[in-house]
C-alpha atoms as a PDB file:
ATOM      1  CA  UNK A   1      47.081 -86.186  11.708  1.00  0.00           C
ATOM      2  CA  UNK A   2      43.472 -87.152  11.895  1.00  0.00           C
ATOM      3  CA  UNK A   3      41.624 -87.653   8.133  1.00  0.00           C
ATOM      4  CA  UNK A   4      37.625 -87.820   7.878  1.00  0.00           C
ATOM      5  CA  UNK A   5      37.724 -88.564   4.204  1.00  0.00           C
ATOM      6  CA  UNK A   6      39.713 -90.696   1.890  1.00  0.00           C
ATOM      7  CA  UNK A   7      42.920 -89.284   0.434  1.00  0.00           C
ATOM      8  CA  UNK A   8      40.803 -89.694  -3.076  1.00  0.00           C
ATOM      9  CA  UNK A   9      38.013 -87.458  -2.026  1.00  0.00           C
ATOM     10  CA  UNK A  10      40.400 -85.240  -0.233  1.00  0.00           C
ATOM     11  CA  UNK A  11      42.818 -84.306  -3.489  1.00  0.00           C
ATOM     12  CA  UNK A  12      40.250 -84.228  -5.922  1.00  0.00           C
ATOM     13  CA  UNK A  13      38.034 -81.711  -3.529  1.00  0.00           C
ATOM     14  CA  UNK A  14      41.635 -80.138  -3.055  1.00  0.00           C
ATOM     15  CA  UNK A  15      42.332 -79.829  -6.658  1.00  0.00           C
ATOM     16  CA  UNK A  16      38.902 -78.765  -7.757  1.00  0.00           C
ATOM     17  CA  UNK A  17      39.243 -76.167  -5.247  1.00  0.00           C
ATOM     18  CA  UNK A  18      42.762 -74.964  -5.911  1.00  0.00           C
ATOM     19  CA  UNK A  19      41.598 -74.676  -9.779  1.00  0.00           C
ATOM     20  CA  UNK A  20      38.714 -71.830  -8.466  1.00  0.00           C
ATOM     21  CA  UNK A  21      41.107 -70.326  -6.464  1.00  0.00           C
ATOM     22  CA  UNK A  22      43.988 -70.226  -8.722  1.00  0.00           C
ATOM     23  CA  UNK A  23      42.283 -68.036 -11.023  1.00  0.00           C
ATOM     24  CA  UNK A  24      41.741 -64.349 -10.945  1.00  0.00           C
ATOM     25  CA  UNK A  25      39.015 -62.785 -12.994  1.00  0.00           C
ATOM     26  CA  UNK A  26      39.711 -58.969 -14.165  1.00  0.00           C
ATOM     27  CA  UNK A  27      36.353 -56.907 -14.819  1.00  0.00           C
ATOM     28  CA  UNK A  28      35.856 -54.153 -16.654  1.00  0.00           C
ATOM     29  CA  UNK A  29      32.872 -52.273 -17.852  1.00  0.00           C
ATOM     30  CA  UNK A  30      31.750 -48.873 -19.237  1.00  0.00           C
ATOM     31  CA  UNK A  31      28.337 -47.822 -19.643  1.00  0.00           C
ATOM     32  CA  UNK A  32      27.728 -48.187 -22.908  1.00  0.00           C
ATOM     33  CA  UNK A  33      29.933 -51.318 -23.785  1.00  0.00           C
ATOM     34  CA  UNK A  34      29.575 -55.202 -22.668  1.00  0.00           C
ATOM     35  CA  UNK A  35      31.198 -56.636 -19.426  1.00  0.00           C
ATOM     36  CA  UNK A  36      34.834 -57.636 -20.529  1.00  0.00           C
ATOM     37  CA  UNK A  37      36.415 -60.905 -18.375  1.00  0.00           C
ATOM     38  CA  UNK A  38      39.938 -61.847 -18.279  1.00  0.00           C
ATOM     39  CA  UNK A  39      40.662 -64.959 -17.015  1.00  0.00           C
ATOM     40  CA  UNK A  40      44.364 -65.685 -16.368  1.00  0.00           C
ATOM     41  CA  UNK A  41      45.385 -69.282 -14.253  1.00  0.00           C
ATOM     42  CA  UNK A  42      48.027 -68.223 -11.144  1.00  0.00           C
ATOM     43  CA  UNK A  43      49.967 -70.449  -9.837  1.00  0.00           C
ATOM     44  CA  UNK A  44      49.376 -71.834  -6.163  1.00  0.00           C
ATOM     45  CA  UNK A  45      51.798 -71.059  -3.178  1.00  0.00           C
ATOM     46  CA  UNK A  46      50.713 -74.118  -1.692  1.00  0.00           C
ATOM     47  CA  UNK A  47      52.857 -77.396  -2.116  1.00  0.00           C
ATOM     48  CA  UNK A  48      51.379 -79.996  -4.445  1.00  0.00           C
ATOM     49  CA  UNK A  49      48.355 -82.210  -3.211  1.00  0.00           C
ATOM     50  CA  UNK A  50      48.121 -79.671  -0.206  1.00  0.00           C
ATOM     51  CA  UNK A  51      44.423 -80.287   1.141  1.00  0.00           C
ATOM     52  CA  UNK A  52      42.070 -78.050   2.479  1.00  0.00           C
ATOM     53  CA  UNK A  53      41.960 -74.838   0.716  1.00  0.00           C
ATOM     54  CA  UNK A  54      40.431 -71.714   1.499  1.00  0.00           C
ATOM     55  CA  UNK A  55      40.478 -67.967  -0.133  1.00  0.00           C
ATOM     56  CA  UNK A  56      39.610 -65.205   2.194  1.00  0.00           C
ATOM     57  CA  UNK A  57      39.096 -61.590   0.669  1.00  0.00           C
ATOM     58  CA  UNK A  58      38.658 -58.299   2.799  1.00  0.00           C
ATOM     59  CA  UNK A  59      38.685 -55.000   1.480  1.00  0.00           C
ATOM     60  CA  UNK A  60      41.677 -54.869  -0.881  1.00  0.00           C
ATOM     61  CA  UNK A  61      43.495 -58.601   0.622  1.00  0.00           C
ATOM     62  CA  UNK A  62      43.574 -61.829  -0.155  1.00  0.00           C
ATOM     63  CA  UNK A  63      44.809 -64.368   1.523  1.00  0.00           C
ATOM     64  CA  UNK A  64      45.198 -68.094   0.745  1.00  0.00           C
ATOM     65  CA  UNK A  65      45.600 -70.304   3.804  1.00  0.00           C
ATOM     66  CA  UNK A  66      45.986 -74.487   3.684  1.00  0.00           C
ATOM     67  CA  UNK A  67      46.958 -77.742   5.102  1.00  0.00           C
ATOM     68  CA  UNK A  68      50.472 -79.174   4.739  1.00  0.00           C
ATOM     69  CA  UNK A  69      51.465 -82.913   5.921  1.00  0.00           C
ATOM     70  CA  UNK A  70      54.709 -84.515   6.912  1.00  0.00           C
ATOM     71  CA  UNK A  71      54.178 -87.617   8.314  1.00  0.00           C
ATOM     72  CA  UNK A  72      52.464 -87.769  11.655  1.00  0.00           C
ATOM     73  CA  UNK A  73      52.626 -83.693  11.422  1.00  0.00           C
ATOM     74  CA  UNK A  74      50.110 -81.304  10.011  1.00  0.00           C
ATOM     75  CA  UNK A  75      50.756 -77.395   9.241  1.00  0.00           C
ATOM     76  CA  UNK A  76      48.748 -75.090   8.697  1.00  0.00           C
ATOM     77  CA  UNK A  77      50.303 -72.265   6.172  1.00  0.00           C
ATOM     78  CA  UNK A  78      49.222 -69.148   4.861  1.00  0.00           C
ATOM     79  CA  UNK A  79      50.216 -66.434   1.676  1.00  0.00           C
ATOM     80  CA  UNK A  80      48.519 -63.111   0.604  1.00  0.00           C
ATOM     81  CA  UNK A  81      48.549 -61.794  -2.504  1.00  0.00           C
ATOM     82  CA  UNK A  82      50.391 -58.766  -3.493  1.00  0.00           C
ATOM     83  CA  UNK A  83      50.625 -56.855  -6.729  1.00  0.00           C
ATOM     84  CA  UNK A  84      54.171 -58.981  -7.670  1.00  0.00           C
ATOM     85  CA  UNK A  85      52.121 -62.143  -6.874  1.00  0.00           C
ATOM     86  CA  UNK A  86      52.107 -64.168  -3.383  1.00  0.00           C
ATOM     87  CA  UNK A  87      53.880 -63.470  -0.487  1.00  0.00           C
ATOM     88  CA  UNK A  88      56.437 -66.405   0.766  1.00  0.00           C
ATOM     89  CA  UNK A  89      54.465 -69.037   2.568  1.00  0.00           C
ATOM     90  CA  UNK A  90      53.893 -68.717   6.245  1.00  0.00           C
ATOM     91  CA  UNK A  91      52.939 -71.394   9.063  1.00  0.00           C
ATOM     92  CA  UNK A  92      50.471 -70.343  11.491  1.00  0.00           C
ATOM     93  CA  UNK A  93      50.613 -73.829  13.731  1.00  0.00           C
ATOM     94  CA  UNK A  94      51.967 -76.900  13.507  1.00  0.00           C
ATOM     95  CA  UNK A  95      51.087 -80.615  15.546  1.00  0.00           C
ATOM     96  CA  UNK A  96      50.183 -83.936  15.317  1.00  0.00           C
ATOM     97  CA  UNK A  97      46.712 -83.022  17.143  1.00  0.00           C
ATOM     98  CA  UNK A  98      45.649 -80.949  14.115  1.00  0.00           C
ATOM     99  CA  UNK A  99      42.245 -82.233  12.026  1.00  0.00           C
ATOM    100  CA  UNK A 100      42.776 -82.177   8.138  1.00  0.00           C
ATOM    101  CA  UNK A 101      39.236 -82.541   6.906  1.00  0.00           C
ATOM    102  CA  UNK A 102      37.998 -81.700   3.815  1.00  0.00           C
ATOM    103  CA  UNK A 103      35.117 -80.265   4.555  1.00  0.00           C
ATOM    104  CA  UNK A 104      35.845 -78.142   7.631  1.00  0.00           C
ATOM    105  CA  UNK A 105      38.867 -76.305   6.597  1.00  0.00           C
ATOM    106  CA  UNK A 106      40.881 -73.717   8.552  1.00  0.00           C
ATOM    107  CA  UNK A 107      41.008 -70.121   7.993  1.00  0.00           C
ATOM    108  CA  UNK A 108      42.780 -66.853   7.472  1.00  0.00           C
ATOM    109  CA  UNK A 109      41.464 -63.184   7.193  1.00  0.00           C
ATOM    110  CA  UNK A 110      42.808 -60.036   7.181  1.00  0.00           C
ATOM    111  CA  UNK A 111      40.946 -57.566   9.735  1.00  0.00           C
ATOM    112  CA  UNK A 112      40.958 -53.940   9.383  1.00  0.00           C
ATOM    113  CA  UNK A 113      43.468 -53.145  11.865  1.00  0.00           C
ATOM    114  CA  UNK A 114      45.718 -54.799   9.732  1.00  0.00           C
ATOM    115  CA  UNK A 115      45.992 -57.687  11.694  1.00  0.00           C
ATOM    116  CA  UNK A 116      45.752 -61.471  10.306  1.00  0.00           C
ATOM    117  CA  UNK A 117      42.924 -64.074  12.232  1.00  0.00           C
ATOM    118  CA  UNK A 118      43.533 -67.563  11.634  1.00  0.00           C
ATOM    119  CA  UNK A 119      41.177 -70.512  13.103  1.00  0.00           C
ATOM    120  CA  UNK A 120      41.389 -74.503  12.727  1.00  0.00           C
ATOM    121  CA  UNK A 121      40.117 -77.173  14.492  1.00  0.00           C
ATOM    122  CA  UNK A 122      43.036 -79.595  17.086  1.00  0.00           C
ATOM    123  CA  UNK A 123      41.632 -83.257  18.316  1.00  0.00           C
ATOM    124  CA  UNK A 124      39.588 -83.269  21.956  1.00  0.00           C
ATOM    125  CA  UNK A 125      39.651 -86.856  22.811  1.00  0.00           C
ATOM    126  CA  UNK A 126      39.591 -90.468  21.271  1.00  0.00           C
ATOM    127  CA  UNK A 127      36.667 -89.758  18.846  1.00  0.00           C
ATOM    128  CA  UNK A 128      36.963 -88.351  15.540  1.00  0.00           C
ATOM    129  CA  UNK A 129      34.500 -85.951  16.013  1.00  0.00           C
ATOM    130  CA  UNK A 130      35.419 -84.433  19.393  1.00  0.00           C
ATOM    131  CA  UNK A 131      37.847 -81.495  18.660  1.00  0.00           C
ATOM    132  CA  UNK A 132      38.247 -77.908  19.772  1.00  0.00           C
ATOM    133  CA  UNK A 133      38.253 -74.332  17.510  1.00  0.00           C
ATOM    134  CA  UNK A 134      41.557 -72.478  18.348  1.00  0.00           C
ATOM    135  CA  UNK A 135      42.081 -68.795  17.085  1.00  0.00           C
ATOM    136  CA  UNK A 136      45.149 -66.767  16.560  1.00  0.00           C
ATOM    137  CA  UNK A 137      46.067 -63.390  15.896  1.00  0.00           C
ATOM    138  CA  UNK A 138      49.061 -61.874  14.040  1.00  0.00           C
ATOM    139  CA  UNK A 139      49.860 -58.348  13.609  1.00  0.00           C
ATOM    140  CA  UNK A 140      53.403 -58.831  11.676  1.00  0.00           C
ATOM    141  CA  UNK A 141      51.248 -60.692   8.072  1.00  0.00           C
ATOM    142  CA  UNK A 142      52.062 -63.585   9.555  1.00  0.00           C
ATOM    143  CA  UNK A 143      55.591 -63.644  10.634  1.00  0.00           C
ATOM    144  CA  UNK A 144      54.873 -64.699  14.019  1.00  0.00           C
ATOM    145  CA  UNK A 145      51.325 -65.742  16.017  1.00  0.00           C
ATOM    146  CA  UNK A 146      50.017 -65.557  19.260  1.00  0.00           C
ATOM    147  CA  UNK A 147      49.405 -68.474  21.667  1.00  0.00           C
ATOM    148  CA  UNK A 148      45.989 -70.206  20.126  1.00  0.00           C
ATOM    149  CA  UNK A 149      43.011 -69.848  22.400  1.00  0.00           C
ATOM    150  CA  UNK A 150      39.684 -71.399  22.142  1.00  0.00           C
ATOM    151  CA  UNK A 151      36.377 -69.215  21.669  1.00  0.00           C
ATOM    152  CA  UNK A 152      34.489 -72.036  23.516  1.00  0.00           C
ATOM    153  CA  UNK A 153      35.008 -72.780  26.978  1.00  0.00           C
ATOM    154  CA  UNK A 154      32.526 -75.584  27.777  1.00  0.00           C
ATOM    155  CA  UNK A 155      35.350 -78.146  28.261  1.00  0.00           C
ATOM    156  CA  UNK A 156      33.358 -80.629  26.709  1.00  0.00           C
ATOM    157  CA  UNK A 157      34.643 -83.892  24.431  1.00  0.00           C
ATOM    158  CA  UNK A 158      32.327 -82.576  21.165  1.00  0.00           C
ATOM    159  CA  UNK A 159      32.482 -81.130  17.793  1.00  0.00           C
ATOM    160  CA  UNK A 160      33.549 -77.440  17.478  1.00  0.00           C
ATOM    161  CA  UNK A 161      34.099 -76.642  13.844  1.00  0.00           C
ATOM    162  CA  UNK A 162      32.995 -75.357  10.900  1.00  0.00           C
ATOM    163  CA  UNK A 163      33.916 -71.867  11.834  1.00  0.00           C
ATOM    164  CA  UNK A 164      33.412 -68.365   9.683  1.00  0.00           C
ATOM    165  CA  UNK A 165      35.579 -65.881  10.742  1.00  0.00           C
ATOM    166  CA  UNK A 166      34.589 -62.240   9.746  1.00  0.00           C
ATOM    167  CA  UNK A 167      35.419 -58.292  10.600  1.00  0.00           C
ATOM    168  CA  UNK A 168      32.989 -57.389  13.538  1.00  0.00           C
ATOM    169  CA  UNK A 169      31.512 -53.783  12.808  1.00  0.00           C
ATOM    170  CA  UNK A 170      33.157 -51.471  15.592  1.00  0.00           C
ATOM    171  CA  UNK A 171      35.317 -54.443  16.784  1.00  0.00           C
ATOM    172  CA  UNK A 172      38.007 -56.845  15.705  1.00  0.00           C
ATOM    173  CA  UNK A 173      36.930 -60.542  15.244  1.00  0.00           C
ATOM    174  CA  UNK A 174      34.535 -61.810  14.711  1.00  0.00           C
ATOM    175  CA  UNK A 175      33.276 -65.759  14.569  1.00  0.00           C
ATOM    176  CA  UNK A 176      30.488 -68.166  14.200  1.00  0.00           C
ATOM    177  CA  UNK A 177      30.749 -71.811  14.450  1.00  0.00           C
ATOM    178  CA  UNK A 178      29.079 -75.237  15.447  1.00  0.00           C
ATOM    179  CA  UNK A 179      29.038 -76.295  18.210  1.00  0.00           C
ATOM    180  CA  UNK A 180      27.794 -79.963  19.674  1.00  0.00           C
ATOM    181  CA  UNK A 181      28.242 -79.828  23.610  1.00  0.00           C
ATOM    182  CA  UNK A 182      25.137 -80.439  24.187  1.00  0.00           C
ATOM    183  CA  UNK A 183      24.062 -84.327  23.848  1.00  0.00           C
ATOM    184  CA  UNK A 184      22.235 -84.697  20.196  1.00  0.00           C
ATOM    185  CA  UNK A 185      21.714 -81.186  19.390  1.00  0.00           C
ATOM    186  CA  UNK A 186      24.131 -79.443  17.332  1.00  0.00           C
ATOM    187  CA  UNK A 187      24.191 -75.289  17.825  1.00  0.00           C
ATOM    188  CA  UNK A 188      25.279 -72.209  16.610  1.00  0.00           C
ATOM    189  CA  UNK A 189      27.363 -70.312  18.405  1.00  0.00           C
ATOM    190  CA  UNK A 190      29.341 -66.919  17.957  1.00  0.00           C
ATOM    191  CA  UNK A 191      31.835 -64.441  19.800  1.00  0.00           C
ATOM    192  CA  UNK A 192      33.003 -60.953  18.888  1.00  0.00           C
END
């Protein structure tokens, strides 16, 4: 498991971000009355001190995906929430090659074909900033996941990260990320 911040930074980012997440806010309104908010604390899915949080909504989902560690082994896992709370967590991937980073986190998000996207970053190479986006798809809510494949196919020992993965108008997939094959210049880059 590869870190780029210290385990201080990491939980505290972590927990900051679990806090936000871990809270749904109910809003009401009628026209001729103030906005009414209910704030009410849920409880995480994730296992304690998990790092690298992220909420993804679409349409009427949302799904909570995160970083697991057991020894030299990362995981990412996954849960949606569901009316009776969240579903039983899921892992997406699992290897010794995977990046846990604070600030580049992996993903889920539900697509309109029902389907569940899921993208995080695996080592390319001795230095800590060379490593590779991988994307998978599952169409069972995340019982099972296809092989991972990489959106970029430049073969290069660079950074290709910080992804956003989003529902493509008249398509499936969609996803934008950075990319730094070429020598000093960092890009964006995207595929549908």
């Amino acid at each position: 498991v590869v870190m780029h911040s210290s385990a201080r930074s990491t939980f505290i980012y972590g927990a900051l971000v679990a806090l936000v997440t871990a809270m749904l806010v109910t809003v009401s309104a009628a026209p001729d009355r103030e906005w009414m908010l209910t704030i009410e604390p849920v409880t995480s899915p994730a296992a304690k001190e998990s790092p690298a949080p992220q909420l993804t909504t679409a349409t009427d989902r949302m799904i909570l995906s995160w970083m697991e560690r057991a020894g030299s082994q990362a995981t990412l896992k996954m849960s949606e929430r569901t009316a009776t709370g969240w579903s039983s967590p899921r892992s997406v991937i699992s290897g010794a090659d995977l990046v846990v980073n604070a600030a580049d986190v992996p993903s889920v998000v539900a697509l309109a074909d029902g389907s569940l996207a899921a993208a995080w970053i695996q080592e390319n190479g001795p230095d800590p900033e060379a490593y590779n986006l991988k994307v998978a798809w599952s169409k069972d809510g995340g019982a099972t996941w296809s092989a991972p494949a990489s959106p970029h196919h430049d073969g290069t020992q660079t950074q290709h990260g910080f992804a956003s993965l989003f529902q493509a108008p008249g398509a499936g997939l969609g996803l934008v990320w950075l990319d730094g094959r070429a020598p000093g210049q960092m890009a964006l880059r995207s595929a549908i």
